[in-house]
Protein backbone atom coordinates (compact mmCIF):
# COMPACT_ATOMS: atom_id res chain seq x y z
CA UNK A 1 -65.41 -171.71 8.08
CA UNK A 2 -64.45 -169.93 4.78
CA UNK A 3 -64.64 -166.38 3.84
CA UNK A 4 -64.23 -165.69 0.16
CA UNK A 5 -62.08 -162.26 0.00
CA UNK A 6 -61.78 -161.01 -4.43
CA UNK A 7 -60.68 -164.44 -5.93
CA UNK A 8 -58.68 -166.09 -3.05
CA UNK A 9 -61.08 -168.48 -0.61
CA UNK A 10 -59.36 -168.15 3.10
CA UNK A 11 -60.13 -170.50 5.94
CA UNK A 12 -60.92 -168.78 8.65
CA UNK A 13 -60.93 -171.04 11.36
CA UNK A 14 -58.01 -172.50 12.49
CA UNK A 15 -57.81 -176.92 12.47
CA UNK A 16 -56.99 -179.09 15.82
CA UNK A 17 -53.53 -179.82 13.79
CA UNK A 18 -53.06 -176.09 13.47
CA UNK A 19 -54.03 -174.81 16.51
CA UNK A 20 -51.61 -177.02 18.61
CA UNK A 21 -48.61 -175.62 16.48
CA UNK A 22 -50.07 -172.18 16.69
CA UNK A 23 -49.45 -172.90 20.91
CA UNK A 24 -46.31 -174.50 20.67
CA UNK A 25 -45.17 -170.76 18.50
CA UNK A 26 -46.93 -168.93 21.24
CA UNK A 27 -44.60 -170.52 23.56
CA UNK A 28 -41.65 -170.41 21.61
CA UNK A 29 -42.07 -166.79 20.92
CA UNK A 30 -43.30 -165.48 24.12
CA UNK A 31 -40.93 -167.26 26.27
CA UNK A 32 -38.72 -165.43 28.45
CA UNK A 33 -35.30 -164.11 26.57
CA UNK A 34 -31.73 -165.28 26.42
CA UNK A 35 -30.81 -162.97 29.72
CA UNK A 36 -33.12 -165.77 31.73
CA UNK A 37 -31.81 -168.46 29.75
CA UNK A 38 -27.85 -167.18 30.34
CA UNK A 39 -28.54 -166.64 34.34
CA UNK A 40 -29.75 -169.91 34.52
CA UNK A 41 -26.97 -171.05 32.43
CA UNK A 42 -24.30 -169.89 34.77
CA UNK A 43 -26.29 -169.99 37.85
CA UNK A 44 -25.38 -166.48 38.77
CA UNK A 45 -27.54 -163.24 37.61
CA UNK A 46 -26.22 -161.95 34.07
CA UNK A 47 -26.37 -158.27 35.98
CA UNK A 48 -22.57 -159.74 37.65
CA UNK A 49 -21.35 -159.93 33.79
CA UNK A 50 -22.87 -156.98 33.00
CA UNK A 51 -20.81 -154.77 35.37
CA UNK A 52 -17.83 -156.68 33.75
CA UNK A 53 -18.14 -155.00 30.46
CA UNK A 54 -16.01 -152.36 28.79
CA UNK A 55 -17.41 -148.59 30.02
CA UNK A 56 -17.59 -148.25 25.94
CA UNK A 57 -19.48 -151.60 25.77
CA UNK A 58 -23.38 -149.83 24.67
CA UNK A 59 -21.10 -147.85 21.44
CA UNK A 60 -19.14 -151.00 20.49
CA UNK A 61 -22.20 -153.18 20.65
CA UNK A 62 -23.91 -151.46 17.88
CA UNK A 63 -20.81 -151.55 15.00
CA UNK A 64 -20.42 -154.93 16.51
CA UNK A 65 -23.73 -156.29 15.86
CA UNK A 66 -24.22 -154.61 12.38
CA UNK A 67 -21.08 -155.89 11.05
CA UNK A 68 -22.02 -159.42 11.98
CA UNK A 69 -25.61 -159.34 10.50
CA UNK A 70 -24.28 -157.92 7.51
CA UNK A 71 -21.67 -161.11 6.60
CA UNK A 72 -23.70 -163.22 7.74
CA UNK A 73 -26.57 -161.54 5.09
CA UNK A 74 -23.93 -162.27 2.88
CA UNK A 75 -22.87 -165.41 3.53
CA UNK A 76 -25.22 -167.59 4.97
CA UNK A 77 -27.82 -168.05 2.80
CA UNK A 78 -26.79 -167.52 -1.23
CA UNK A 79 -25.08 -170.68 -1.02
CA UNK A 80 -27.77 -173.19 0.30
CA UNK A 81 -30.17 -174.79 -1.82
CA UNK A 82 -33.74 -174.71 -2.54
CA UNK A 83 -35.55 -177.88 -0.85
CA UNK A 84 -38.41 -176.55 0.77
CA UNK A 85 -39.95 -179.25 3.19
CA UNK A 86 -36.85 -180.74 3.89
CA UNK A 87 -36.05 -181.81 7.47
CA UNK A 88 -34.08 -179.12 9.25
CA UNK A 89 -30.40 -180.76 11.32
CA UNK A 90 -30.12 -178.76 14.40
CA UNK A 91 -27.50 -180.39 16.08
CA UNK A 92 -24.68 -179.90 13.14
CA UNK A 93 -25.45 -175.92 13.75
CA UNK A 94 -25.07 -176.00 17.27
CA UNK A 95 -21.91 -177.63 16.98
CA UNK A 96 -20.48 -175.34 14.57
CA UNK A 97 -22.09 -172.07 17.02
CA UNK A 98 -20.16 -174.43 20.05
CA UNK A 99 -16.97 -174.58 18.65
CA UNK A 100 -16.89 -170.94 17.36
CA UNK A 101 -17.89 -170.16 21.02
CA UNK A 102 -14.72 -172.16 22.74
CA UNK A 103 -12.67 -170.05 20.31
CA UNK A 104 -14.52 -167.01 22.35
CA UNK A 105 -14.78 -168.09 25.69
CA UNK A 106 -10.85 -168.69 25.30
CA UNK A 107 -10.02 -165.77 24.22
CA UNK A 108 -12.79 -163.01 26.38
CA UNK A 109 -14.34 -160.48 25.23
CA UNK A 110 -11.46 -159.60 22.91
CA UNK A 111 -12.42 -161.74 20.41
CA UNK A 112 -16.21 -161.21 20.33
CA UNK A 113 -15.46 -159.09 17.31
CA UNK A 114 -14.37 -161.91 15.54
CA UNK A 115 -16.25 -165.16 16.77
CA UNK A 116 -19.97 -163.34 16.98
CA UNK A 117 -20.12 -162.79 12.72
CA UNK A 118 -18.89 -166.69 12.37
CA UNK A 119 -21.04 -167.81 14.97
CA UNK A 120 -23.85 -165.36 13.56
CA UNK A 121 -23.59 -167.02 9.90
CA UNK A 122 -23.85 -170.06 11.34
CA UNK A 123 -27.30 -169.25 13.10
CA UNK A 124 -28.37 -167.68 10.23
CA UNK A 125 -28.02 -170.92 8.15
CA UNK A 126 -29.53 -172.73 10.70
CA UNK A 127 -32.85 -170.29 10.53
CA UNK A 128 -32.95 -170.82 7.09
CA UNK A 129 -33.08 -174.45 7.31
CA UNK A 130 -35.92 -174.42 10.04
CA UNK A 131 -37.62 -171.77 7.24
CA UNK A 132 -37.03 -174.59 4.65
CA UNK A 133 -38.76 -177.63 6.86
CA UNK A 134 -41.79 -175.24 7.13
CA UNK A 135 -42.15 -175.36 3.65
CA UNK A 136 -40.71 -172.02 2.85
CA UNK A 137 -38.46 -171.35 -0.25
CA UNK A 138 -34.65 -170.00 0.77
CA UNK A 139 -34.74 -168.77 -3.20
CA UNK A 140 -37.73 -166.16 -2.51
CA UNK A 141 -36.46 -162.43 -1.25
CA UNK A 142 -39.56 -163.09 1.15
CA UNK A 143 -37.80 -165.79 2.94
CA UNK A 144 -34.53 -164.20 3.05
CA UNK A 145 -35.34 -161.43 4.45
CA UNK A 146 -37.52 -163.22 7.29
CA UNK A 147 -34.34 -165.20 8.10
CA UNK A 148 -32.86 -162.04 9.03
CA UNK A 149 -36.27 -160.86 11.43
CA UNK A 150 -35.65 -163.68 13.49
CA UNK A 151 -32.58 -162.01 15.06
CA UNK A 152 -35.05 -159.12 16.14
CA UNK A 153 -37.38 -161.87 18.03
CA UNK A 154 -35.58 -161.69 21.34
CA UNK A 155 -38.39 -162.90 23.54
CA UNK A 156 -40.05 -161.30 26.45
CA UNK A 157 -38.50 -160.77 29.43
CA UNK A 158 -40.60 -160.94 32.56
CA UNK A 159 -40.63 -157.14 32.94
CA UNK A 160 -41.05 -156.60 28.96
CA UNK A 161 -44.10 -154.28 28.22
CA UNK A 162 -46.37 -156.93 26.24
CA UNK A 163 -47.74 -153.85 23.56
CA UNK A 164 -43.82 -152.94 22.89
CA UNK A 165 -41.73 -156.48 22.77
CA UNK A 166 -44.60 -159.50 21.29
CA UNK A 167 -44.11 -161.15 18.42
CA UNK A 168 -46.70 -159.23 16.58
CA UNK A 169 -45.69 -155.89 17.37
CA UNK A 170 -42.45 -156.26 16.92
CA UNK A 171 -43.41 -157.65 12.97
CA UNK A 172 -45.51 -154.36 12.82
CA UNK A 173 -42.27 -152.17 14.14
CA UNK A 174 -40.16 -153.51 10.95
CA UNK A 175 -42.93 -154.15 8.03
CA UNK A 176 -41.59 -151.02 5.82
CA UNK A 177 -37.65 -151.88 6.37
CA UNK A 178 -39.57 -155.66 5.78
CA UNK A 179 -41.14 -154.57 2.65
CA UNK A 180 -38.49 -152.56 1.17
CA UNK A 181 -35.44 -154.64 1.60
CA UNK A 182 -38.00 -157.84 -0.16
CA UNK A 183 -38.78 -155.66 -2.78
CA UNK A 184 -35.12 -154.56 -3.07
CA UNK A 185 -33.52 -158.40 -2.97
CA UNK A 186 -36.57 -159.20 -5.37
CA UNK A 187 -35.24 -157.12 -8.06
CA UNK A 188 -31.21 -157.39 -7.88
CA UNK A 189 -31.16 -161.20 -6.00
CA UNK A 190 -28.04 -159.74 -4.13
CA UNK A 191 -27.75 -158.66 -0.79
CA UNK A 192 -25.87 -155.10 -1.24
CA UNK A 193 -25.23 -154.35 2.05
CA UNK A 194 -24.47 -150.72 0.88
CA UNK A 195 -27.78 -150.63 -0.70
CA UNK A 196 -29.93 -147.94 2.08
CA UNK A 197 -32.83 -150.49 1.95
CA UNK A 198 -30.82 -153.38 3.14
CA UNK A 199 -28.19 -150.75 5.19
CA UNK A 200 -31.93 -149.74 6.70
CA UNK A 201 -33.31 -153.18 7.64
CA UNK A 202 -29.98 -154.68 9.33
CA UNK A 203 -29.69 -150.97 11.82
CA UNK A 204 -33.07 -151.54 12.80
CA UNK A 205 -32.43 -155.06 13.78
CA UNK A 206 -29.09 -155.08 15.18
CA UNK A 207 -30.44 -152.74 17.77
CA UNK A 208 -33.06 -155.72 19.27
CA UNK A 209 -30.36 -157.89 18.49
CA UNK A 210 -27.36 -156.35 19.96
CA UNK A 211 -29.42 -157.02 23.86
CA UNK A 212 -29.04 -160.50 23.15
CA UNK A 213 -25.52 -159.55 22.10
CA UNK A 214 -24.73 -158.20 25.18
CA UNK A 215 -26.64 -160.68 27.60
CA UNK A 216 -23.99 -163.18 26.06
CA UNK A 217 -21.18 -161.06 26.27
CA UNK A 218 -22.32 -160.22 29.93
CA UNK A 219 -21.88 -164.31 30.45
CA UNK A 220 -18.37 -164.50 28.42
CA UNK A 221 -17.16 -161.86 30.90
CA UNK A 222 -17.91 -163.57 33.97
CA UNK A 223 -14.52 -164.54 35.51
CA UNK A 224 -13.08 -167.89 34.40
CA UNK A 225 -15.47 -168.65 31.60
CA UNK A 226 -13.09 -170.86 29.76
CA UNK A 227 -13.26 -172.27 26.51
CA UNK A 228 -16.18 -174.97 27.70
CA UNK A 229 -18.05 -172.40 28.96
CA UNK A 230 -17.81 -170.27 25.60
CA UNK A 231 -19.08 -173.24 24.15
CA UNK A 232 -22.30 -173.73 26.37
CA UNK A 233 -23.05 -169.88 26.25
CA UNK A 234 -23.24 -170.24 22.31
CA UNK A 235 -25.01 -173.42 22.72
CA UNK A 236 -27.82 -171.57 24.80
CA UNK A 237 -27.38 -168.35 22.15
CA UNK A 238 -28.06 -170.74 18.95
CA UNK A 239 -30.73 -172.64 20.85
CA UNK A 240 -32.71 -169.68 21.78
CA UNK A 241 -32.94 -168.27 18.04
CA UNK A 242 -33.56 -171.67 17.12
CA UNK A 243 -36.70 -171.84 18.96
CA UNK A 244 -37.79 -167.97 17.91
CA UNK A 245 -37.22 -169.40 14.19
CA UNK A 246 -39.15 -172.11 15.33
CA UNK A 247 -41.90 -170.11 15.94
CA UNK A 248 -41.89 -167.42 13.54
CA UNK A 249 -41.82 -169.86 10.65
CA UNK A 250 -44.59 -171.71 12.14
CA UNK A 251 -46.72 -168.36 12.17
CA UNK A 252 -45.61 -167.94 8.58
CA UNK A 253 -47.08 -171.04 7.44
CA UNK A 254 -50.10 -170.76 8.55
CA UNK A 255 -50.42 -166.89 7.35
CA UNK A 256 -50.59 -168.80 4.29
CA UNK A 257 -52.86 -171.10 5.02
CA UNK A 258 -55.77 -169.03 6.53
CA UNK A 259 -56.27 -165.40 6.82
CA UNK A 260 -53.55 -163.48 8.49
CA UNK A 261 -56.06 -161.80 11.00
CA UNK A 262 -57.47 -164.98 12.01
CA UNK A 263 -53.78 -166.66 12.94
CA UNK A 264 -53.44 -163.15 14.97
CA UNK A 265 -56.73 -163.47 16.72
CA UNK A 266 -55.91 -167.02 17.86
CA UNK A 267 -52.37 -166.08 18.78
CA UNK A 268 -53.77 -163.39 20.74
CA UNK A 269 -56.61 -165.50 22.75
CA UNK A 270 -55.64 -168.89 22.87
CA UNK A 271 -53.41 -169.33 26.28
CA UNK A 272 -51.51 -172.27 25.73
């Protein structure tokens, strides 16, 4: 069906092709967070790593996280070039994220300071290339600063309140800092972390970030992690934003393919 809105003609009803990827983001995207993923990981509830963290943990967490989304802002995606469509390589980012992860598991939570802005750049890279294979541009502000939403799509937990934590409403909680820092990166094709717009954006999502942040953290400070288990713990961490990516760029290319609403009504009513 097609519904002709000013000059632009939108399909309004979603293809068999379309509809299956739609599910497949549903899944990705609604799937239960990296806490379930990290308790299965280590076969132990995350709640035994939690009481292992610093009194101070919930204050540190916060500088922690912002400082890491801010170089990796920087870092990760100025550098990369402009081939949308291309096939994304997961496996070379996981390896970097594992090996960035022994250094962590070696050295505890001490050094979480220091591995989780390398190991951050490095997932950050890896969303952009998932954002390239689904035809997006990594030269558009747009793009850029969608890169940088993923880190805010933390999945749902099984005791997540649906209206608060899904996909869509948590796009609807960060449209202005969205729209601003776009408009912003648009116009001066830097990042400027100092700038208030970008400053802005990066609070707002280190503070759905920093709970994934500290669900791996809770699983670095089980006893005896060891390097191998730093590694696996950052495997899981870059896998599970790999998958929201996933998702979210999938639901971006098909918001420009048919009319926004109708990709939300599907998303909404189709139980995969």
């Amino acid at each position: 069906m097609l519904e002709r809105m000013g000059s632009a003609t939108l399909t309004t009803s979603l293809s068999t092709a379309d509809l299956a990827d739609l599910r497949l983001a549903r899944h990705l995207l609604e799937h239960p967070g990296l806490a379930a993923r990290m308790t299965n990981l280590l076969g132990a509830p995350i709640e035994r790593g939690l009481r292992a963290l610093p009194k101070d943990w919930n204050a540190r967490i916060d500088s922690i996280t912002r400082a890491a989304l801010t170089r990796a802002a920087d870092a990760a995606l100025f550098t990369m070039q402009d081939r949308p469509g291309e096939t994304s390589s997961r496996l070379w980012h996981k390896f970097g994220a594992a090996a960035s992860g022994g250094v962590g598991g070696f050295f505890g939570l001490a050094a979480l300071a220091v591995e989780l802005p390398v190991s951050t750049t490095v997932m950050l890279r890896s969303i952009a290339d998932i954002a390239r294979a689904e035809g997006e541009s990594i030269s558009h502000a747009g793009t850029r600063v969608a890169c940088l939403e993923v880190f805010a799509l933390g999945g749902r937990a099984g005791s997540d309140d649906g209206a608060e934590s899904g996909y869509f409403a948590v796009r609807a909680a960060l449209a202005k800092s969205v729209t601003d820092a776009t408009q912003f990166l648009a116009a001066h094709h830097v990042a400027a972390e100092g700038a208030p717009v970008m400053v802005q954006l990066i609070t707002r999502i280190a503070k759905r970030f920093g709970a994934d942040v500290t669900s791996k953290a809770a699983a670095q400070a089980v006893p005896a992690i060891g390097a191998i288990g730093g590694a696996a713990i950052n495997l899981a961490f870059i896998d599970h934003f790999q998958d929201m990516a996933h998702g979210h760029f999938i639901i971006r290319r098909l918001e420009r393919t048919y009319d926004p609403e109708t990709v939300r009504r599907a998303y909404d009513g189709d139980q995969p």
